[in-house]
PDB file of N, CA and C in Angstrom:
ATOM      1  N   UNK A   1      16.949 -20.444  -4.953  1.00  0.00           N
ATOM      2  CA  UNK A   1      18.150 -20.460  -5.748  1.00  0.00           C
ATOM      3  C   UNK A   1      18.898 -21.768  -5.497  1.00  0.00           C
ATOM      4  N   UNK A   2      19.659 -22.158  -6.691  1.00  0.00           N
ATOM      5  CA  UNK A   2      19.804 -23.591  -6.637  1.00  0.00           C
ATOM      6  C   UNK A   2      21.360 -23.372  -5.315  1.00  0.00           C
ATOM      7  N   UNK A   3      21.701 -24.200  -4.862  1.00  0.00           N
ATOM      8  CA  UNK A   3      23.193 -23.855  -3.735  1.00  0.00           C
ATOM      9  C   UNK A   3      23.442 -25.476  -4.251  1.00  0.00           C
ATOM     10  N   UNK A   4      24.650 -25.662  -4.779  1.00  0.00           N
ATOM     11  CA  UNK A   4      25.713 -26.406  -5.173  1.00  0.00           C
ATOM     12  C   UNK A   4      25.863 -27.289  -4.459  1.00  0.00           C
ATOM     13  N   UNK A   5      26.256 -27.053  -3.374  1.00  0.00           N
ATOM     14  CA  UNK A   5      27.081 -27.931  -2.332  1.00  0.00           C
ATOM     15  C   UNK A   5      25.664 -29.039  -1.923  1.00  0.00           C
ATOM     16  N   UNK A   6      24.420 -28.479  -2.079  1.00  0.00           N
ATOM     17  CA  UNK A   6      23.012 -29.326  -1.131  1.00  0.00           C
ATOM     18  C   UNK A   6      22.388 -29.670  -2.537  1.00  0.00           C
ATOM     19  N   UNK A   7      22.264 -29.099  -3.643  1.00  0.00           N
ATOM     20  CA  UNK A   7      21.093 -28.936  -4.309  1.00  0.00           C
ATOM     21  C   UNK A   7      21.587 -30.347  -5.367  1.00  0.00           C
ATOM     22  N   UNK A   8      22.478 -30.924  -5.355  1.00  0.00           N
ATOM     23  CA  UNK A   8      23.457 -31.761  -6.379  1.00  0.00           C
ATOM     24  C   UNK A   8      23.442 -33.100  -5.707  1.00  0.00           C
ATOM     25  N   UNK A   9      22.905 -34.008  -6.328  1.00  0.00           N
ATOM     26  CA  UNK A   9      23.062 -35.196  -5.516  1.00  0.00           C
ATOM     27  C   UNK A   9      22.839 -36.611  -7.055  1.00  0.00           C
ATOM     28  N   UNK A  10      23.344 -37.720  -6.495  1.00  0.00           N
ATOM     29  CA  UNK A  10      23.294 -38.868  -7.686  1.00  0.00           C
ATOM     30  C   UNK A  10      21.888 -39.218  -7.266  1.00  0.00           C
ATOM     31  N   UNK A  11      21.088 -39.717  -8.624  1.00  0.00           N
ATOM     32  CA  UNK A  11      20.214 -40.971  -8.868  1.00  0.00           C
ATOM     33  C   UNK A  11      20.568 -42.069  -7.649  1.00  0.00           C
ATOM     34  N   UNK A  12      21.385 -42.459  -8.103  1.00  0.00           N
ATOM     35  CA  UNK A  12      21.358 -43.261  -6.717  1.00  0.00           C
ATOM     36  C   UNK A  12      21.016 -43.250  -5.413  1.00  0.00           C
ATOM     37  N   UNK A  13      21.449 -41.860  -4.641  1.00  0.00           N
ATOM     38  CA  UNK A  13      21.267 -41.623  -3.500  1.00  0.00           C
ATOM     39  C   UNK A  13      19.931 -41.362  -3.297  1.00  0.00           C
ATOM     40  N   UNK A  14      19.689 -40.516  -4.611  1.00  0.00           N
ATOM     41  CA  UNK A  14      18.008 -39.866  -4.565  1.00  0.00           C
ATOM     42  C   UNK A  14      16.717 -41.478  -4.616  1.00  0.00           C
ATOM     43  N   UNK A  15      17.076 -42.498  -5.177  1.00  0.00           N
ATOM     44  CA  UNK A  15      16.496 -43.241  -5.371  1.00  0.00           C
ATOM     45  C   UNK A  15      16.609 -44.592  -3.747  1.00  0.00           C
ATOM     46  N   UNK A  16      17.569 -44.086  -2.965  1.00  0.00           N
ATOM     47  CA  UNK A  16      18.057 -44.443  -1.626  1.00  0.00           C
ATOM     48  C   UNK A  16      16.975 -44.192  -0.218  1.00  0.00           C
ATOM     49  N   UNK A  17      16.594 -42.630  -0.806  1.00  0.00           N
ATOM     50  CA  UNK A  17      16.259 -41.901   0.532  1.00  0.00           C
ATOM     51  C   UNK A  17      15.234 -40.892  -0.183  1.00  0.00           C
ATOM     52  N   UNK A  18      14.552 -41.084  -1.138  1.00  0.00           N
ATOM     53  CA  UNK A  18      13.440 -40.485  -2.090  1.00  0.00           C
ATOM     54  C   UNK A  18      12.872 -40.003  -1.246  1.00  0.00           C
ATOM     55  N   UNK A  19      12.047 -40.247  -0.131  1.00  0.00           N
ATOM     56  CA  UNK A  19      11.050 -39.594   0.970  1.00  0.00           C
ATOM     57  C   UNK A  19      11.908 -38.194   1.729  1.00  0.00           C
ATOM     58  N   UNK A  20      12.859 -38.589   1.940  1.00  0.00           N
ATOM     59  CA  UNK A  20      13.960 -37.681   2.931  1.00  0.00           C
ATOM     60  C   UNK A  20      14.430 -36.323   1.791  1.00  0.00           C
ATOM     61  N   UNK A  21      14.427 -36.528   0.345  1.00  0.00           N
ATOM     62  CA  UNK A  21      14.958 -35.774  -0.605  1.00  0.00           C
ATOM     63  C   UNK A  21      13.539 -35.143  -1.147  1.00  0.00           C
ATOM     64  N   UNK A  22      12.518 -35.851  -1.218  1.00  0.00           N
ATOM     65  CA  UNK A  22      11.397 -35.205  -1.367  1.00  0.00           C
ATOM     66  C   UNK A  22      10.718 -33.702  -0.312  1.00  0.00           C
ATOM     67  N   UNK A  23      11.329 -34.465   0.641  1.00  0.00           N
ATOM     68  CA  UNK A  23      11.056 -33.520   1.953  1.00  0.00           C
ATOM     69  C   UNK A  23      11.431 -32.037   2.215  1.00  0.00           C
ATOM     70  N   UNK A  24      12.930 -32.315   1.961  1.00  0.00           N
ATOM     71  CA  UNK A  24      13.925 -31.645   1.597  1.00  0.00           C
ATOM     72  C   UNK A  24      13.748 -30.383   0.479  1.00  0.00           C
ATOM     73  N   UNK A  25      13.503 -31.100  -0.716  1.00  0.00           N
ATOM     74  CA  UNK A  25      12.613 -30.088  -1.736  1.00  0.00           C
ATOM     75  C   UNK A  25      11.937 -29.648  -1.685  1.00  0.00           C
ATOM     76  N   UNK A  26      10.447 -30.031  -0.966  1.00  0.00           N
ATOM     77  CA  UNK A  26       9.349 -29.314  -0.598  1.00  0.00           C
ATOM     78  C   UNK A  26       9.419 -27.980  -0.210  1.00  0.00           C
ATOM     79  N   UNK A  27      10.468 -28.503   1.256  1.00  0.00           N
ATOM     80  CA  UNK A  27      10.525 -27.334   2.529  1.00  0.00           C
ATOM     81  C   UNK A  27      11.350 -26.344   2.007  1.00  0.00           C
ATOM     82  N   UNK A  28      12.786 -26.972   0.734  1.00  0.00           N
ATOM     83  CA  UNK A  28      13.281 -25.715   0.774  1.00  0.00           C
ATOM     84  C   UNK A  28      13.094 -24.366  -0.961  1.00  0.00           C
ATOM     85  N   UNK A  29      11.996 -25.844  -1.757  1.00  0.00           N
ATOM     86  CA  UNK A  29      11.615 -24.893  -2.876  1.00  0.00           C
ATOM     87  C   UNK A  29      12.185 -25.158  -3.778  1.00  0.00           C
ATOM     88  N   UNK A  30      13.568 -25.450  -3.688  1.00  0.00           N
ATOM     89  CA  UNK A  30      14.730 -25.563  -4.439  1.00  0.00           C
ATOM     90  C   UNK A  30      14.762 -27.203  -5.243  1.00  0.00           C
ATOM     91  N   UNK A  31      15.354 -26.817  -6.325  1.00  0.00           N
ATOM     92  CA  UNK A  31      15.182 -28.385  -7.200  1.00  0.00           C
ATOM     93  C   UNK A  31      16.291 -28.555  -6.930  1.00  0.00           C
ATOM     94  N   UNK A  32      16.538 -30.414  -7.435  1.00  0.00           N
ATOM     95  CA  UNK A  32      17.284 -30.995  -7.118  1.00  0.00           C
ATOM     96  C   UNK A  32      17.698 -31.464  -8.355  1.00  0.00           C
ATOM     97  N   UNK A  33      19.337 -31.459  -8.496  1.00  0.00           N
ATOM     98  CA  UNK A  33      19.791 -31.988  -9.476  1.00  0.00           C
ATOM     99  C   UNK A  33      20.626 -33.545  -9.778  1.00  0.00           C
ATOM    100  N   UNK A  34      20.048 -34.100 -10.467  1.00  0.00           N
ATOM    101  CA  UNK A  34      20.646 -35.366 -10.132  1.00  0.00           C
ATOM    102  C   UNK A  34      21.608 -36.035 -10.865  1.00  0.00           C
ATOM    103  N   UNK A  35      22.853 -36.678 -10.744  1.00  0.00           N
ATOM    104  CA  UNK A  35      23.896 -37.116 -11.686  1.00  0.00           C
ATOM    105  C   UNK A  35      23.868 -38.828 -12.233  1.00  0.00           C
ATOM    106  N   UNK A  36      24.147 -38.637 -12.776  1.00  0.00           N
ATOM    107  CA  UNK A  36      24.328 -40.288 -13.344  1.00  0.00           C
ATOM    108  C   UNK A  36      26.359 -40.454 -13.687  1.00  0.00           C
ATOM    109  N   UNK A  37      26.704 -41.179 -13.119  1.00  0.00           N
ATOM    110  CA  UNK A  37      27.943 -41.317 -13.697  1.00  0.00           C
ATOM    111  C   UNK A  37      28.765 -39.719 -13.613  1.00  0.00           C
ATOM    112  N   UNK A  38      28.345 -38.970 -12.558  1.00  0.00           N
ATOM    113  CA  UNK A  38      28.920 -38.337 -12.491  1.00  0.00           C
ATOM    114  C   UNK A  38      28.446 -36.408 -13.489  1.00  0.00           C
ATOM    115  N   UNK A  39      27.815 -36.885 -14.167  1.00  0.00           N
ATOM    116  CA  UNK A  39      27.036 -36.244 -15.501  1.00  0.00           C
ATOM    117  C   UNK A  39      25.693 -35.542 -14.643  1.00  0.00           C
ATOM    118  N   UNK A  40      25.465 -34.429 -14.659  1.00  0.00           N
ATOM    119  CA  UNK A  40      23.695 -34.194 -14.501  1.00  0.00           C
ATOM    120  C   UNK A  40      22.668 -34.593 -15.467  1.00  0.00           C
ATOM    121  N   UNK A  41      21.906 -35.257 -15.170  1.00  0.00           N
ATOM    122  CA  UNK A  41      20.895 -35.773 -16.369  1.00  0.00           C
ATOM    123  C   UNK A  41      19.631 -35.225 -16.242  1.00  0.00           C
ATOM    124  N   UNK A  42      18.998 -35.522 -14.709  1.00  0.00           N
ATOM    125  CA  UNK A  42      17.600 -35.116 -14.522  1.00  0.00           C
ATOM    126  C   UNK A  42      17.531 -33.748 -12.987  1.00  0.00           C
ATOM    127  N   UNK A  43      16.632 -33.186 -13.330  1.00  0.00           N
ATOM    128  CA  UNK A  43      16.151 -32.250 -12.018  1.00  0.00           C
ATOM    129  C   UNK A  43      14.502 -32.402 -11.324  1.00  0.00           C
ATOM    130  N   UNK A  44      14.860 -32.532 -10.383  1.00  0.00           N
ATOM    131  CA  UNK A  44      13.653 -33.030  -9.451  1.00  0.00           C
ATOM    132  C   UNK A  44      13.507 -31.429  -8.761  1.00  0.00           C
ATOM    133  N   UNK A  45      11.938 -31.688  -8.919  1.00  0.00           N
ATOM    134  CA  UNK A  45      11.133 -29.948  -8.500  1.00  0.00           C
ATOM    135  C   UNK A  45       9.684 -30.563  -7.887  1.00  0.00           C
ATOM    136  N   UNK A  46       9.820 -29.376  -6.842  1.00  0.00           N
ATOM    137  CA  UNK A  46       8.620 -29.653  -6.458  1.00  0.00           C
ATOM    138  C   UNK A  46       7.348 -28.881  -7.316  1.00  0.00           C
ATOM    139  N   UNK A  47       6.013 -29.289  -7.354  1.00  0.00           N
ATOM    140  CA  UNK A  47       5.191 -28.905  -8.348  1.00  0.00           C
ATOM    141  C   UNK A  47       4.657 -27.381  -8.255  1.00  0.00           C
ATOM    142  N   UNK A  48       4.737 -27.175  -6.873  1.00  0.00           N
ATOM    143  CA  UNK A  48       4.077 -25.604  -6.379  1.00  0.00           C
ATOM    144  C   UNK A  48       5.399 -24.696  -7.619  1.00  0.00           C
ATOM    145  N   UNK A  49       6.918 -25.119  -7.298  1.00  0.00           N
ATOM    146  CA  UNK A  49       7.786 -24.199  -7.455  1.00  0.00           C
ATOM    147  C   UNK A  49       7.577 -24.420  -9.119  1.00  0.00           C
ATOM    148  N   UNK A  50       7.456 -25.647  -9.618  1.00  0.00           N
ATOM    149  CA  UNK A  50       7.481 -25.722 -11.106  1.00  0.00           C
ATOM    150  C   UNK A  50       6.092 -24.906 -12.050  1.00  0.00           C
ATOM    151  N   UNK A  51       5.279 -24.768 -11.019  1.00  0.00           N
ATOM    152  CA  UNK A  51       4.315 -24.324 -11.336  1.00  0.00           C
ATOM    153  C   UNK A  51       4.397 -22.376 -11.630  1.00  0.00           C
ATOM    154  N   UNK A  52       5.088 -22.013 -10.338  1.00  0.00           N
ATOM    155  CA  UNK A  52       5.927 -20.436 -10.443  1.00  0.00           C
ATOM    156  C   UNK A  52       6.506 -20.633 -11.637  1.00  0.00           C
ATOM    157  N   UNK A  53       7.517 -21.294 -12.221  1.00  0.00           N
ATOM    158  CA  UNK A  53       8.205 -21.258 -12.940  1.00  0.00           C
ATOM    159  C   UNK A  53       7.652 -21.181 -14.370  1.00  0.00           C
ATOM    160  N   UNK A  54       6.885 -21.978 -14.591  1.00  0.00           N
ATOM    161  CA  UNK A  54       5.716 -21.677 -15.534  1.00  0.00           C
ATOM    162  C   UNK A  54       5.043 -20.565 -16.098  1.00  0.00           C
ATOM    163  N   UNK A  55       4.888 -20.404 -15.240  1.00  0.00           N
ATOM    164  CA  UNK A  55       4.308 -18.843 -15.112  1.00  0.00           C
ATOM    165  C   UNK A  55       4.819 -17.611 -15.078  1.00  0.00           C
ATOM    166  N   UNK A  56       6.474 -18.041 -15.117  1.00  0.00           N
ATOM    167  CA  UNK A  56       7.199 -17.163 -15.035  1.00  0.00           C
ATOM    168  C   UNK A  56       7.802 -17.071 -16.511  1.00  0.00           C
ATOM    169  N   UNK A  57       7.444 -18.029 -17.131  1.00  0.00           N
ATOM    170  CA  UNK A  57       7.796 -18.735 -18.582  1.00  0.00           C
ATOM    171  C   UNK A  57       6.920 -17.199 -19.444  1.00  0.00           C
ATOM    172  N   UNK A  58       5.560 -17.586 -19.160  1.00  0.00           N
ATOM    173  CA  UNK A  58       4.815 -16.979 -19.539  1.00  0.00           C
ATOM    174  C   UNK A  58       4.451 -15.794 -19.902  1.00  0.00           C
ATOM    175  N   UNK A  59       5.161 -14.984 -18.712  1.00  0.00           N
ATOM    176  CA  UNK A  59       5.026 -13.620 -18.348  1.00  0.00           C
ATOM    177  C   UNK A  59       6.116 -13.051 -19.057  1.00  0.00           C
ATOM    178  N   UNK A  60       7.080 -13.360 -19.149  1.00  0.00           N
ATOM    179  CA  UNK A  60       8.089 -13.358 -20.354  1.00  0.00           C
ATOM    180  C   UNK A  60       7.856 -13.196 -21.257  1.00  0.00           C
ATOM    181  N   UNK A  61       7.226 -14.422 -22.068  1.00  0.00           N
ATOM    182  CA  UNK A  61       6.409 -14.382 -23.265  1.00  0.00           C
ATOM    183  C   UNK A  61       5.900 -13.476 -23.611  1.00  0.00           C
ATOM    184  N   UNK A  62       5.182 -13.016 -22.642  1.00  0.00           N
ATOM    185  CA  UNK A  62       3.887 -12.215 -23.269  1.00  0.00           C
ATOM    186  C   UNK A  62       4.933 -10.686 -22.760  1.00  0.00           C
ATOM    187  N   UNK A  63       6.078 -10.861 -22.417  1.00  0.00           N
ATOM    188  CA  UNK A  63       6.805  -9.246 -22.377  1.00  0.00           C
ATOM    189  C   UNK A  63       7.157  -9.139 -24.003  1.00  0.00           C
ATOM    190  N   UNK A  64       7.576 -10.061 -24.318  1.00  0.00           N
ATOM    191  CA  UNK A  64       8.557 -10.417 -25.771  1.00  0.00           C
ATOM    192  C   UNK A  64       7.903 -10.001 -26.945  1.00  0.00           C
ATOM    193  N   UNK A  65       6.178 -10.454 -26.516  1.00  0.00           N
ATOM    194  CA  UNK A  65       5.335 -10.570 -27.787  1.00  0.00           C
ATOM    195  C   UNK A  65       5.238  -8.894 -27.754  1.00  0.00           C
ATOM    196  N   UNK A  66       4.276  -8.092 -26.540  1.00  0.00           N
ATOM    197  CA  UNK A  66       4.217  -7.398 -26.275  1.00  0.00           C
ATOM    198  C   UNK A  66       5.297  -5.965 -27.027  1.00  0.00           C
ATOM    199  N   UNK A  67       6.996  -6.060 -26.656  1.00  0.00           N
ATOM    200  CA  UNK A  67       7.917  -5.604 -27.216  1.00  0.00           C
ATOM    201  C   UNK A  67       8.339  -5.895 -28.634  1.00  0.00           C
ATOM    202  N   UNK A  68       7.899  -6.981 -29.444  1.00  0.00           N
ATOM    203  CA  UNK A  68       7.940  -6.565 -30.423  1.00  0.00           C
ATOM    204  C   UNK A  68       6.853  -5.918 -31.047  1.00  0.00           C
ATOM    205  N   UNK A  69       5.893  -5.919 -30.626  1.00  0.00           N
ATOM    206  CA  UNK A  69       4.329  -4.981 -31.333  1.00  0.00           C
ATOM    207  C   UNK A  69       4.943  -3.718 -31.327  1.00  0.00           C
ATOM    208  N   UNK A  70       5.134  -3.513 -29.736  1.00  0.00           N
ATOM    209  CA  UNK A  70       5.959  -2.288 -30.103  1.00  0.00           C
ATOM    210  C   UNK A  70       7.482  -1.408 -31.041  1.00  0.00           C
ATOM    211  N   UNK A  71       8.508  -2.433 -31.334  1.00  0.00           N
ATOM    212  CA  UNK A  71       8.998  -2.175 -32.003  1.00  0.00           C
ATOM    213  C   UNK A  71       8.696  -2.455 -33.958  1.00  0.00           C
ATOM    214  N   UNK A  72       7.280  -2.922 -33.700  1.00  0.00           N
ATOM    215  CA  UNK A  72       6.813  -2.720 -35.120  1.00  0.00           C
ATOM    216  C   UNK A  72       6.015  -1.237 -35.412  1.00  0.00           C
ATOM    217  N   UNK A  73       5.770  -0.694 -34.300  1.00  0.00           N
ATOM    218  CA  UNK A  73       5.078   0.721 -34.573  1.00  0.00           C
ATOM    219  C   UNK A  73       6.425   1.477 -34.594  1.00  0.00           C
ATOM    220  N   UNK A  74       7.433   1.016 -34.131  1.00  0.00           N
ATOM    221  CA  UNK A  74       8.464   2.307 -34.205  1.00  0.00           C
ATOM    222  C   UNK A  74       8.626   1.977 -35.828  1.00  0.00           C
ATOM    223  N   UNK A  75       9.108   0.909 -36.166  1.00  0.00           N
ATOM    224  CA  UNK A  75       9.729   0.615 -37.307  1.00  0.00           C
ATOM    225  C   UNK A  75       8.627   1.135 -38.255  1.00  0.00           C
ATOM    226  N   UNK A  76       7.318   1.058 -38.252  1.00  0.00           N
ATOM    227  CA  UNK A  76       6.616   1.544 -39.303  1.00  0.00           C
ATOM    228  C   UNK A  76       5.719   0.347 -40.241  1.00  0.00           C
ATOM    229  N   UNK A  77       5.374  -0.766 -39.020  1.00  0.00           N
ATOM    230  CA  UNK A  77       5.389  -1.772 -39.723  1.00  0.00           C
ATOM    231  C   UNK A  77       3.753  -1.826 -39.607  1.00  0.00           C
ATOM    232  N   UNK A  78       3.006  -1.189 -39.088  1.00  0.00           N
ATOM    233  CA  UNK A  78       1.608  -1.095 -39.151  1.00  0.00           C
ATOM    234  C   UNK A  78       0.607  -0.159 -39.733  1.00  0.00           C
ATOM    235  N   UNK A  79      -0.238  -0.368 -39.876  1.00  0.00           N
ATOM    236  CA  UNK A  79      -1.451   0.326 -40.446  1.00  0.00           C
ATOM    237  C   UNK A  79      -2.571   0.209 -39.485  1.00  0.00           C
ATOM    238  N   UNK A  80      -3.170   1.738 -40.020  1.00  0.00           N
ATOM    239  CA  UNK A  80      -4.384   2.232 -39.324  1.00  0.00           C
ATOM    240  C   UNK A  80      -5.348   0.869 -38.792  1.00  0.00           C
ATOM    241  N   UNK A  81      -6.380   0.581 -38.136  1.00  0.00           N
ATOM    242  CA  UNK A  81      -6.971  -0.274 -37.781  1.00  0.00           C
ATOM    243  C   UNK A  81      -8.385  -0.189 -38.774  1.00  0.00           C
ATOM    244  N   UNK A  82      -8.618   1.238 -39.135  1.00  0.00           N
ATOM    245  CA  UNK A  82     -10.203   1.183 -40.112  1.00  0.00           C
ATOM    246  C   UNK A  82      -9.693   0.536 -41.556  1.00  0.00           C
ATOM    247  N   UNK A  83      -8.183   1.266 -42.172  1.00  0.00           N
ATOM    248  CA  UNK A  83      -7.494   1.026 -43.307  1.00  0.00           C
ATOM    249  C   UNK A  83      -7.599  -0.683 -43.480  1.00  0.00           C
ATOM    250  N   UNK A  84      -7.251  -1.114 -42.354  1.00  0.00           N
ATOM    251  CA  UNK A  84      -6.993  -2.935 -42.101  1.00  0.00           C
ATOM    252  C   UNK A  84      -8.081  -3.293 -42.561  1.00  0.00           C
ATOM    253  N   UNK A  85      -9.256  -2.368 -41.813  1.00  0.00           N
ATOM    254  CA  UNK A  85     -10.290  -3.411 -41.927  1.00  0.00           C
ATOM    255  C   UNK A  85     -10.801  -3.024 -43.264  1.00  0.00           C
ATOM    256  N   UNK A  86     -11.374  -2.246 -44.104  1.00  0.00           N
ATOM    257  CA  UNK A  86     -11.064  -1.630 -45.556  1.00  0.00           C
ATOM    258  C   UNK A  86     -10.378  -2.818 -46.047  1.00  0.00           C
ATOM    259  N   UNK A  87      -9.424  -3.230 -45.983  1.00  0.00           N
ATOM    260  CA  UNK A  87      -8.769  -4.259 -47.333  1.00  0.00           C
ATOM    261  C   UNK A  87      -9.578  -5.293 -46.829  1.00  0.00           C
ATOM    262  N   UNK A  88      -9.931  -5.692 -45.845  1.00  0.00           N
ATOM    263  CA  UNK A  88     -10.290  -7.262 -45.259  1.00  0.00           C
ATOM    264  C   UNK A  88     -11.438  -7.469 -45.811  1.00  0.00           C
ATOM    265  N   UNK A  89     -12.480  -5.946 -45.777  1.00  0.00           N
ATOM    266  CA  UNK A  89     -14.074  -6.372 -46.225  1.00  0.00           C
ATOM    267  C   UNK A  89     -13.907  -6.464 -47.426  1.00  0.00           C
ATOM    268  N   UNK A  90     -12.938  -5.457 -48.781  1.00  0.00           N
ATOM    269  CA  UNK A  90     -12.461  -5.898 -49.750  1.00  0.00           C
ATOM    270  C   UNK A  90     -12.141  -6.764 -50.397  1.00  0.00           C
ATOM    271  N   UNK A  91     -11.374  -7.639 -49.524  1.00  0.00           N
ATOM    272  CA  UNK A  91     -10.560  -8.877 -49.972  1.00  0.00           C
ATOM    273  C   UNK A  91     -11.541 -10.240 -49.966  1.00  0.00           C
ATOM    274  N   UNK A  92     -12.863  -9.689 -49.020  1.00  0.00           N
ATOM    275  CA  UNK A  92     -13.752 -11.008 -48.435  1.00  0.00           C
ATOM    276  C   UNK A  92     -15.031 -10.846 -48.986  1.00  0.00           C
ATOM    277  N   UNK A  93     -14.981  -9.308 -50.173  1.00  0.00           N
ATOM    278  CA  UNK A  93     -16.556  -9.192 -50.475  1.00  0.00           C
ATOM    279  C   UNK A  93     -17.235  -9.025 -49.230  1.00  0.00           C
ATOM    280  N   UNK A  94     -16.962  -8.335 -48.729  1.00  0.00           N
ATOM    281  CA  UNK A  94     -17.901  -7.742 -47.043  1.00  0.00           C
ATOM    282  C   UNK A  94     -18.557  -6.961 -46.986  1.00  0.00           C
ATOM    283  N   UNK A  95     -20.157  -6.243 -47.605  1.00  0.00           N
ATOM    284  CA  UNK A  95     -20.489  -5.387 -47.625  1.00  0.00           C
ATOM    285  C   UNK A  95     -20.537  -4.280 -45.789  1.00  0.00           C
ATOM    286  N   UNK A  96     -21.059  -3.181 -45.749  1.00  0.00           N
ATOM    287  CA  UNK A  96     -20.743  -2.315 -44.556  1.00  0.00           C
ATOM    288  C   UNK A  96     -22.314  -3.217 -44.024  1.00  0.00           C
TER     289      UNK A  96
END
């Protein structure tokens, strides 16, 4: 979890002591946010944690996709699977 007071630092400093801030990230997981002028612009992550994160992207995704399939069977928005396939060999000249 990001903590404010450590996790917040300028471009500048980060570009000062890059090895020491790299280190820092590694060990504690946590990205680093960096300011320009005072502004946050960029976040520095280590790859293991960006890589969780990814994947955490994902798993989401596939809850979302997942939940709406299902709220298309509540709603009434599907048809039988033989019926489907019936219009498809239809539609494509498909003999059985």
């Amino acid at each position: 979890m990001l903590d404010r007071t450590k996790d917040i630092d300028s471009l500048t400093n980060f570009k000062r002591n890059t090895t020491q801030y790299l280190q820092r990230i590694k060990e504690s997981g946590n990205p680093l946010i960096l300011t320009v002028n005072g502004k946050a612009e960029v976040v520095v992550q280590d790859a293991e944690s960006y890589q969780k994160l990814l994947e955490l992207v994902d798993h989401i995704q596939a809850i979302e996709g997942i939940q709406a399939g299902l709220n298309s069977v509540q709603e009434g928005r599907t048809f039988p699977a033989k019926q489907t396939l019936t219009k498809l060999k239809q539609k494509h000249g498909i003999s059985n």
